[in-house]
N, C-alpha and C. Protein backbone atom coordinates (compact mmCIF):
# COMPACT_ATOMS: atom_id res chain seq x y z
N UNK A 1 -39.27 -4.65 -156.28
CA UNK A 1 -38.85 -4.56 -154.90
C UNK A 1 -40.10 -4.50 -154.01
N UNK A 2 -40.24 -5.02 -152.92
CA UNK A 2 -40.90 -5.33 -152.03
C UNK A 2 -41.32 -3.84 -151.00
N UNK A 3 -42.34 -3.55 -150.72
CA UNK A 3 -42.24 -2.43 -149.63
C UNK A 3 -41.82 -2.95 -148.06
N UNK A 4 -40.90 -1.91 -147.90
CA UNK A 4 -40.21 -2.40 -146.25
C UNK A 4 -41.85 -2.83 -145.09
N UNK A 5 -42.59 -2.55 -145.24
CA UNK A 5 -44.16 -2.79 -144.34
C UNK A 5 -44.90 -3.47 -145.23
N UNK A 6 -44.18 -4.39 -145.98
CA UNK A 6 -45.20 -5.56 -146.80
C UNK A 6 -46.35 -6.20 -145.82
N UNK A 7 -45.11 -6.77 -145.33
CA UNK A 7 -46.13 -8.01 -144.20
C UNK A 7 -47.15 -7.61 -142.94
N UNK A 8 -46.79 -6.15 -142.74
CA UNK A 8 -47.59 -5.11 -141.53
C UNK A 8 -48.87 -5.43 -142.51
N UNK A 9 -48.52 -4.81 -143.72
CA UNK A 9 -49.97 -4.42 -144.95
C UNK A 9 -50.82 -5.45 -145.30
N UNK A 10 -50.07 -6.76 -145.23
CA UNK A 10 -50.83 -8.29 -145.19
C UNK A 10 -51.66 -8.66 -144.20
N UNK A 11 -50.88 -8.70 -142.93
CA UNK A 11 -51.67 -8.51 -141.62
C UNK A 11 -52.88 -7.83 -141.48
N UNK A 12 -52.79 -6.60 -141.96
CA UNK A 12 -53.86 -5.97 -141.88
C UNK A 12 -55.04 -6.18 -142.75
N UNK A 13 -54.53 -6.57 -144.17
CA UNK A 13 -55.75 -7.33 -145.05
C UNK A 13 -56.17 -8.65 -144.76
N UNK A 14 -55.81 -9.06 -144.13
CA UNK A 14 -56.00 -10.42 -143.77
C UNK A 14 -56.69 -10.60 -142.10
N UNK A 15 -57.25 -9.37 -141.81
CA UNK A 15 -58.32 -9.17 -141.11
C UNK A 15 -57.68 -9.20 -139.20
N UNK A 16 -55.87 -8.97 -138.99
CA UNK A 16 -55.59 -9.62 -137.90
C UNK A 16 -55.76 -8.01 -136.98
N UNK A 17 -56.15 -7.04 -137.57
CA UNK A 17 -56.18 -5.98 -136.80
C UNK A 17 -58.02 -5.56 -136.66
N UNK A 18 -58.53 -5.09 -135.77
CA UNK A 18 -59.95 -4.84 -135.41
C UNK A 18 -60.14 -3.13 -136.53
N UNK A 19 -61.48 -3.05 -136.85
CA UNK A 19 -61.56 -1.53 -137.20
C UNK A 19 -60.81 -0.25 -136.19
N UNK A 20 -61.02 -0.43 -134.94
CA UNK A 20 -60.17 0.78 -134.31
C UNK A 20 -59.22 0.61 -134.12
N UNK A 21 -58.70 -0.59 -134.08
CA UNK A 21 -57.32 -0.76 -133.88
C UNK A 21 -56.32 -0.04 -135.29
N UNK A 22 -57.16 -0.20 -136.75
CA UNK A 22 -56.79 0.42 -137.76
C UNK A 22 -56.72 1.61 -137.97
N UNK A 23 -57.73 2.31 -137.26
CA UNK A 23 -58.44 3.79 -136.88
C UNK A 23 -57.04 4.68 -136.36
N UNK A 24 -56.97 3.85 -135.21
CA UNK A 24 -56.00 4.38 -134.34
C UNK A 24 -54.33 4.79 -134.67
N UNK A 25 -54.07 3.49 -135.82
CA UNK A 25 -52.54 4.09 -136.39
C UNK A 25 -52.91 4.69 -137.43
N UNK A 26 -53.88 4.36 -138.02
CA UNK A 26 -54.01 5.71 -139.37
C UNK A 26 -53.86 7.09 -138.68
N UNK A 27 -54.44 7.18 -137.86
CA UNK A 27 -54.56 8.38 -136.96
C UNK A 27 -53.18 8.77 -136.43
N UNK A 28 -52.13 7.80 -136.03
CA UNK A 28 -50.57 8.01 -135.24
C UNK A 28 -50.19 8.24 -136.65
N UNK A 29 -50.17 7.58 -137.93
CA UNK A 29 -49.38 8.02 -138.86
C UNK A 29 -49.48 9.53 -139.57
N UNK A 30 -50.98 9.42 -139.20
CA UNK A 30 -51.58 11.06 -139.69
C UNK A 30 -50.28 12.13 -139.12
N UNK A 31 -50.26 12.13 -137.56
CA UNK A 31 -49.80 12.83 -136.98
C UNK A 31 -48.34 13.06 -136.94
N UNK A 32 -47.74 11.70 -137.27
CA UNK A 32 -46.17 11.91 -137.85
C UNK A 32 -45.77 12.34 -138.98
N UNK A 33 -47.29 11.95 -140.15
CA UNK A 33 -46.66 13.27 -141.60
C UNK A 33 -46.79 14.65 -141.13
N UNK A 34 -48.00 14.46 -140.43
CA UNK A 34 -47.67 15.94 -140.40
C UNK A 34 -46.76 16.63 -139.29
N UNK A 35 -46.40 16.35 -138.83
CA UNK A 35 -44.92 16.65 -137.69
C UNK A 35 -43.73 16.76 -138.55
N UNK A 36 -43.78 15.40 -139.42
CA UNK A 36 -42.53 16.14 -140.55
C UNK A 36 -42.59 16.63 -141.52
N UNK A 37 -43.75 17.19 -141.96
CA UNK A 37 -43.96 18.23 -143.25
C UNK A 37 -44.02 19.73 -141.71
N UNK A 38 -44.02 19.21 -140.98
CA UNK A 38 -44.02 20.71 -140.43
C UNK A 38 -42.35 21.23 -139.71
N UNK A 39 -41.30 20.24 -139.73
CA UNK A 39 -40.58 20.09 -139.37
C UNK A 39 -39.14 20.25 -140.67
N UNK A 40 -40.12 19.78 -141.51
CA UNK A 40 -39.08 19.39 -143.00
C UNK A 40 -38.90 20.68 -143.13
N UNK A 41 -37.10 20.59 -143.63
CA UNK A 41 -36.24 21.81 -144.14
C UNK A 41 -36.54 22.06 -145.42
N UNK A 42 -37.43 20.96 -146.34
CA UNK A 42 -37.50 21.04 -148.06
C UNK A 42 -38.30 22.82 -147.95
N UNK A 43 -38.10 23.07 -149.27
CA UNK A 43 -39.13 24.51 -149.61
C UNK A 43 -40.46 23.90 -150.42
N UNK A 44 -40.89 24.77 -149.82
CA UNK A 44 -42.35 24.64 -150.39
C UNK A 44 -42.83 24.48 -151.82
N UNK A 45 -42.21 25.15 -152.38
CA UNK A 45 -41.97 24.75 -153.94
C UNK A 45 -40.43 24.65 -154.34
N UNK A 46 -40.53 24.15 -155.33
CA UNK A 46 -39.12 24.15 -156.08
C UNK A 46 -38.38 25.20 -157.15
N UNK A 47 -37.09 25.44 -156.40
CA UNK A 47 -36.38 26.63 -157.44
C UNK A 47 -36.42 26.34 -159.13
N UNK A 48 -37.59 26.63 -159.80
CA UNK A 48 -37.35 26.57 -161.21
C UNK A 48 -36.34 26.81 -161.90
N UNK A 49 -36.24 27.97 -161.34
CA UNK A 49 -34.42 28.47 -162.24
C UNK A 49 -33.42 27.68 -162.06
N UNK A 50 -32.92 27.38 -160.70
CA UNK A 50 -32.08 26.54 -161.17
C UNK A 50 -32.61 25.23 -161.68
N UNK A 51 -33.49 24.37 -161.28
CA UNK A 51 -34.13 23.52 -162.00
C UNK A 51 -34.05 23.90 -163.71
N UNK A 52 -34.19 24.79 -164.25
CA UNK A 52 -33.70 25.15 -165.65
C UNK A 52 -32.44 25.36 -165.94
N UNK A 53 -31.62 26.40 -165.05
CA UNK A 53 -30.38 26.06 -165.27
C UNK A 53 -29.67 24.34 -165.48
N UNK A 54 -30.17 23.87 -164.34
CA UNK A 54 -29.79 22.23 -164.57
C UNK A 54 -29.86 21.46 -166.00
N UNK A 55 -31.35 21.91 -166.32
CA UNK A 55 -31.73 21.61 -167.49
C UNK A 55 -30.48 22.21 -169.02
N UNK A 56 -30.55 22.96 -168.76
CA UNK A 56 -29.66 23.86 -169.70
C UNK A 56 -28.45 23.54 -169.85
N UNK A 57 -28.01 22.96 -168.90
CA UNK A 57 -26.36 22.45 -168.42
C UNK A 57 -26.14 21.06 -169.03
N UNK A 58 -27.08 20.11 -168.52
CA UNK A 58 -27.26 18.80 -168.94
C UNK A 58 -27.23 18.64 -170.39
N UNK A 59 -28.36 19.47 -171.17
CA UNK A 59 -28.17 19.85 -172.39
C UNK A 59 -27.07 19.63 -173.12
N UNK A 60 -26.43 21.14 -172.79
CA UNK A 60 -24.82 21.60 -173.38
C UNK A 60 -23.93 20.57 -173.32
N UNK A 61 -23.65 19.65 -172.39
CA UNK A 61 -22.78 18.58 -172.19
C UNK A 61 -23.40 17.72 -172.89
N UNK A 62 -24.08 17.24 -172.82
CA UNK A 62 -25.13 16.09 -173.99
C UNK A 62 -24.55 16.45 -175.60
N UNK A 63 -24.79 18.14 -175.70
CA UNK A 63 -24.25 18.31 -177.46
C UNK A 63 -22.81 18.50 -177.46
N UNK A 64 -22.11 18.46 -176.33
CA UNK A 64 -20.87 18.33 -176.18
C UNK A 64 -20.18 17.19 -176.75
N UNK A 65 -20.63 16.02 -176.13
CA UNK A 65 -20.50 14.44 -176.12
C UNK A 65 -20.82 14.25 -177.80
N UNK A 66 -21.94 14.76 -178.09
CA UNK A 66 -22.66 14.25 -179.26
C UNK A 66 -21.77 14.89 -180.30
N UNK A 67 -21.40 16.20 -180.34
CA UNK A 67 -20.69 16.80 -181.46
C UNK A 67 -19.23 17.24 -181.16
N UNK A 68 -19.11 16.67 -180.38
CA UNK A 68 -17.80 17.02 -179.95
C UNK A 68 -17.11 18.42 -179.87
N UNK A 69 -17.67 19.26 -179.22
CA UNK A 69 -17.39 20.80 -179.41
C UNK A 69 -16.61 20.76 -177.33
């Protein structure tokens, strides 16, 4: 699959943007990750436990299927 900003990314290797002109959206994109990592509802790390519970669950149904219990 193709990235949705293929042809932006071509453009730009293909020399149609100046050094500051490149400068300048690296710089706007800078500022929109970080607006939504500062904005994002995700947690900072991830709940292991249930992440293990999941694990544990998936499991049991797997030897469910497999042995028929």
């Amino acid at each position: 699959m193709q990235r949705p900003d293929a042809n932006l990314l071509k453009t730009i290797l293909n020399g149609a943007w100046s050094y500051d002109e490149l400068i300048s959206w690296a710089g706007e994109q800078e500022e929109l990750v970080s607006e939504l990592h500062n904005t994002s509802e995700l947690k900072q790390k991830p709940d292991y436990e249930k992440i293990k519970e999941l694990c544990v669950e998936i499991m049991e149904e797997a030897e469910k299927d497999k042995f028929g219990y």
